[in-house]
C-alpha atoms as a PDB file:
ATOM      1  CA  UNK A   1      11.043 -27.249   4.676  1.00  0.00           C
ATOM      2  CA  UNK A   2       8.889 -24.807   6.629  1.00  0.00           C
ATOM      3  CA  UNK A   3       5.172 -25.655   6.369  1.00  0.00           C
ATOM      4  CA  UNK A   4       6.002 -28.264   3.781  1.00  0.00           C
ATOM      5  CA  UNK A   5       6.541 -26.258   0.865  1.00  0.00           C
ATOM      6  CA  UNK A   6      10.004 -26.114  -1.263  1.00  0.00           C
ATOM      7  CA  UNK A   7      12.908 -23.740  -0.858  1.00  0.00           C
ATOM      8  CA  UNK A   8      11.924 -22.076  -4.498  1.00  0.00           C
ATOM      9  CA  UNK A   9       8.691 -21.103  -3.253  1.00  0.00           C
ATOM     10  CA  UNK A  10       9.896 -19.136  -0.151  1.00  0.00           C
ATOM     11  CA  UNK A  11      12.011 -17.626  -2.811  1.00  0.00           C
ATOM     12  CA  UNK A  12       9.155 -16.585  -4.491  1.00  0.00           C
ATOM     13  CA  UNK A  13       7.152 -15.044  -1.971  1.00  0.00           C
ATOM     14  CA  UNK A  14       9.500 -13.349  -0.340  1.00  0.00           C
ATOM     15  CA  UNK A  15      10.138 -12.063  -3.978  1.00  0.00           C
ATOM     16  CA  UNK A  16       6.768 -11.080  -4.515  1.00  0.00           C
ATOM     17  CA  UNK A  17       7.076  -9.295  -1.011  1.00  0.00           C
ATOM     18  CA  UNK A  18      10.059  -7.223  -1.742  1.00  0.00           C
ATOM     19  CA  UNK A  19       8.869  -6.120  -4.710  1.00  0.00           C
ATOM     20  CA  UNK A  20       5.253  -5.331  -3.512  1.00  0.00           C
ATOM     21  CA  UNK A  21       6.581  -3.163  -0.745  1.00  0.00           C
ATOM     22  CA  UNK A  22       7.242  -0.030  -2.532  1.00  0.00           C
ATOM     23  CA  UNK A  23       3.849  -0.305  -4.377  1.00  0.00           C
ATOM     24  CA  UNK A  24       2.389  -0.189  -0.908  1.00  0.00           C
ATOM     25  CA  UNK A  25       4.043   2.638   0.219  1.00  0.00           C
ATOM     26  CA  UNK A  26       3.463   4.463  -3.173  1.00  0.00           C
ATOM     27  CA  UNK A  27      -0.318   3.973  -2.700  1.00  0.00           C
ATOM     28  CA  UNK A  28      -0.607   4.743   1.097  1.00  0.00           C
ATOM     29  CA  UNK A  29       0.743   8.346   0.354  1.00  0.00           C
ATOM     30  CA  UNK A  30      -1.193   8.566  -2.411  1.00  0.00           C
ATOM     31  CA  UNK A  31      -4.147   7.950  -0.489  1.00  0.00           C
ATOM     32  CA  UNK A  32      -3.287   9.506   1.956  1.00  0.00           C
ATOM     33  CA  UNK A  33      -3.355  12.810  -0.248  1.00  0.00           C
ATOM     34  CA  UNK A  34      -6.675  11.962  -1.722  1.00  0.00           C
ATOM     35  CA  UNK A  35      -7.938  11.978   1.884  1.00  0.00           C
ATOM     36  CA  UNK A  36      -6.292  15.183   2.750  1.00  0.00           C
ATOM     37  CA  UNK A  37      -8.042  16.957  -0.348  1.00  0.00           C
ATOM     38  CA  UNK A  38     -10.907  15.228   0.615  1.00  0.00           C
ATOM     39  CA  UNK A  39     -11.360  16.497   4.069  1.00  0.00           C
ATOM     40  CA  UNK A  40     -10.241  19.908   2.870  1.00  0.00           C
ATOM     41  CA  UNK A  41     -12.619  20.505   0.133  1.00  0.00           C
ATOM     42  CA  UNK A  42     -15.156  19.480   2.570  1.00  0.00           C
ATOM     43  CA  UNK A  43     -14.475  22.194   4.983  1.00  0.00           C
ATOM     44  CA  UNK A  44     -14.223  25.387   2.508  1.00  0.00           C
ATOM     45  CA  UNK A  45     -17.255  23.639   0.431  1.00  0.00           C
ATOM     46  CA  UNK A  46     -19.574  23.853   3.904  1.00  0.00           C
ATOM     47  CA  UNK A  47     -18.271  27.422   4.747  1.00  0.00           C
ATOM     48  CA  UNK A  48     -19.424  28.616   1.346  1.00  0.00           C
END
């Protein structure tokens, strides 16, 4: 096969792919928001 590894193991990591995906995207907007809050206390905290 490709790269010389089995058919079972491309299973797996395309598995392990498809289900990491939506962790990914979970985290990205959740950092995302942290940033946002972040940058926001930032700019009322040096206005104060």
């Amino acid at each position: 096969m490709f790269f010389g590894l089995a058919w079972y193991w491309w299973l797996a990591i395309v598995a392990v792919l498809v289900i990491s995906i939506p962790f990914k995207i979970k985290f990205m907007k959740g950092w995302t928001k942290r940033q946002q809050r972040k940058d926001q206390r930032g700019k009322w905290g040096d206005d104060e």
